[in-house]
Protein backbone atom coordinates (compact mmCIF):
# COMPACT_ATOMS: atom_id res chain seq x y z
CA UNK A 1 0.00 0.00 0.00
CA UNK A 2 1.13 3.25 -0.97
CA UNK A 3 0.28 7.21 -0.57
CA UNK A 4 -1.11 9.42 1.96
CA UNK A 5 -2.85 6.82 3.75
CA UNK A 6 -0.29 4.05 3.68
CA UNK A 7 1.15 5.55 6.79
CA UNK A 8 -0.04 4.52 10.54
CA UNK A 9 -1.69 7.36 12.54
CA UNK A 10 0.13 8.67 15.16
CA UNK A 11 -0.75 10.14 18.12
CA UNK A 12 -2.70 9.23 21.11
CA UNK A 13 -5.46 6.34 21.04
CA UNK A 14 -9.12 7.56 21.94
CA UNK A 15 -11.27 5.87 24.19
CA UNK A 16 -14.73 5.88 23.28
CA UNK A 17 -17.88 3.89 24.77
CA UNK A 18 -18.93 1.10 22.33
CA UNK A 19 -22.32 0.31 22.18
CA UNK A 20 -23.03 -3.35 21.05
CA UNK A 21 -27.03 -4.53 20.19
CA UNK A 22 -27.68 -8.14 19.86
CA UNK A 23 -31.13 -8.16 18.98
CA UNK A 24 -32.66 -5.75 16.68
CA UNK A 25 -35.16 -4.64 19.01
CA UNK A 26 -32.60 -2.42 20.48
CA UNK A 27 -31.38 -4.90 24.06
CA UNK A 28 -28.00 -4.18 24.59
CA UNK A 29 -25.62 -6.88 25.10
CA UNK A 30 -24.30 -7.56 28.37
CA UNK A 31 -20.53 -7.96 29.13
CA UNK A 32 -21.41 -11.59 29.60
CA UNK A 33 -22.01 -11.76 25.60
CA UNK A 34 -18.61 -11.68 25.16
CA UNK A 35 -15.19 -13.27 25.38
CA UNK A 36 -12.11 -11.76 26.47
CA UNK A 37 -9.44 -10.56 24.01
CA UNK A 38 -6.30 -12.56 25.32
CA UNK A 39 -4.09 -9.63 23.74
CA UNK A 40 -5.69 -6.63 25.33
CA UNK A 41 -8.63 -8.45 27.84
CA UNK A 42 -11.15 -6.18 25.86
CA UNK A 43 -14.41 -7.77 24.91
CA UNK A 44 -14.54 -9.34 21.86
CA UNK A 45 -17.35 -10.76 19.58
CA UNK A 46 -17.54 -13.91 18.07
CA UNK A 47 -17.87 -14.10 14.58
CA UNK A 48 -18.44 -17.23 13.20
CA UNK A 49 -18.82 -20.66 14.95
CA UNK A 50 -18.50 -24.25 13.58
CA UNK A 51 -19.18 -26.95 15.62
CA UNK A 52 -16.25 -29.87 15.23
CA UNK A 53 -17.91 -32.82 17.22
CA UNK A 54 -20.72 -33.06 19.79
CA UNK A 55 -18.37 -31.60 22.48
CA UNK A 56 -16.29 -29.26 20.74
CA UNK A 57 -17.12 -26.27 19.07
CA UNK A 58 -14.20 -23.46 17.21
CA UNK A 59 -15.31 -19.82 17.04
CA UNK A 60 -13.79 -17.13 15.20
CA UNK A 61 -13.10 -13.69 17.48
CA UNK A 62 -12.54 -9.99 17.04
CA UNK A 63 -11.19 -7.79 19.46
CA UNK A 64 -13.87 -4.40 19.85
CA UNK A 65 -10.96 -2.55 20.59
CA UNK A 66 -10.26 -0.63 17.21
CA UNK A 67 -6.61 -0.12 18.81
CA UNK A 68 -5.39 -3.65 19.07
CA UNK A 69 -7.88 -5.09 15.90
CA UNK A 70 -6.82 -8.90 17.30
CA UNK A 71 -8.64 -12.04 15.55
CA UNK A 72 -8.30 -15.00 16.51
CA UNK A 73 -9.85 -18.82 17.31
CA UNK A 74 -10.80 -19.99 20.26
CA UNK A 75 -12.30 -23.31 21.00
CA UNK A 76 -15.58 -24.35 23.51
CA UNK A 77 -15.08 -28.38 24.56
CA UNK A 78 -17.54 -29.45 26.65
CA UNK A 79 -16.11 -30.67 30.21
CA UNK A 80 -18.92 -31.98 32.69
CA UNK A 81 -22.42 -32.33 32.98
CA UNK A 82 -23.79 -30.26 36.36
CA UNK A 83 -28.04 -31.02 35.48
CA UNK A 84 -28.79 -33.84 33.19
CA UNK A 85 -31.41 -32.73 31.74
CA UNK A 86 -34.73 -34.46 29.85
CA UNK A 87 -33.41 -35.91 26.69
CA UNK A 88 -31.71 -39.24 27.06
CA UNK A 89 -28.65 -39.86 24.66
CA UNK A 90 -27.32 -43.34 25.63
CA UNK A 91 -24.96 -43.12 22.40
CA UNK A 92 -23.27 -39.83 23.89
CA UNK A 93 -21.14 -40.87 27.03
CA UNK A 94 -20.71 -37.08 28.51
CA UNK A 95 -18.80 -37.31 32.18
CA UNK A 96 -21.14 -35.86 35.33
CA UNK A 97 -19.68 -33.24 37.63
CA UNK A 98 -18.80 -34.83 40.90
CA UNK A 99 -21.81 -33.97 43.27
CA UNK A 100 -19.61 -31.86 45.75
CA UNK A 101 -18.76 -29.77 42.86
CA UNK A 102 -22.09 -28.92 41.81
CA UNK A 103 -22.65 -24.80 42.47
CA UNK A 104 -25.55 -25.13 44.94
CA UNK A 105 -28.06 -21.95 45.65
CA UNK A 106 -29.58 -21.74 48.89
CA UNK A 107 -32.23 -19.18 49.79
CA UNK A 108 -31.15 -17.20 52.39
CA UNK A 109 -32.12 -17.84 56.05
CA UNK A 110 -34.00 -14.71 57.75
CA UNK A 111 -32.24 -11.90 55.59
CA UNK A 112 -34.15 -8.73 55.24
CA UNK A 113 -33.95 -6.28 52.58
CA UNK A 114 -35.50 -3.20 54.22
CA UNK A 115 -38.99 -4.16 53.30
CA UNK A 116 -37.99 -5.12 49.73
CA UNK A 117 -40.03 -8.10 48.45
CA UNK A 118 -37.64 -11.38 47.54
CA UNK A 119 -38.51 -14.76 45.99
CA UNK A 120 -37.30 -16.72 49.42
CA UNK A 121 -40.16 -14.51 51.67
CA UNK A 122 -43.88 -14.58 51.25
CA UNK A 123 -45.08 -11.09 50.39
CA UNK A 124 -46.91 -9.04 53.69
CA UNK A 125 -50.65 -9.57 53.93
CA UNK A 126 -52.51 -7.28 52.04
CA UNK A 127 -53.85 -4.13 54.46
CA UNK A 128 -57.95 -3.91 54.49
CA UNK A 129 -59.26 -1.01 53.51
CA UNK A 130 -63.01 0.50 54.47
């Protein structure tokens, strides 16, 4: 490449707030829609995926960050089952988490929220009016 715009830019890089849209009805992605440039940690989007075998699948990645521009593959493999699940697949042999491994949620035990209604609480009787 040649001419005026052969040459790289110099000067400071500029920071600006991305805004990335998943759906077309306007939800913004969350951070968690990402993966992590290895190069610069920024978020980056995947591009294309192709799945190799039931347990792995290779995406294609680019960096958001205009400054570093990284692409790059990165592969999902599958590693353990934590809920089963309703469809039976005897010819797929996928390995179970251990069961002290399994992330367990407990509701919490007498925790108030200053009056703030939770899933783990019944609500407050409704007040009669007359």
């Amino acid at each position: 490449m040649s001419g005026e715009g052969a040459a790289l830019i110099k000067g400071p890089l500029i920071e600006a707030p991305l805004q990335f849209r998943m759906e077309s009805g306007g939800k913004r992605a969350s951070r968690n829609s990402f993966v992590n440039c290895p190069k610069c940690d920024a978020p980056a989007f995947v591009r294309r995926s192709d799945r190799v075998t039931e347990t792995t699948t290779q995406l294609v990645c680019h960096c958001t960050d205009s400054g570093c521009g990284h692409t790059y593959r990165a592969d999902i493999v599958f590693v353990h089952t934590l809920v089963e699940g309703n469809i039976e697949r005897p010819d797929l042999d996928l390995p179970v988490c251990p069961r002290d491994q399994v992330p367990h949620i407990r509701p919490p035990v007498g925790e108030s929220h200053d009056g703030e209604p939770t899933f783990f609480e019944p609500p407050p009787p409704a007040r009669a009016t007359g």
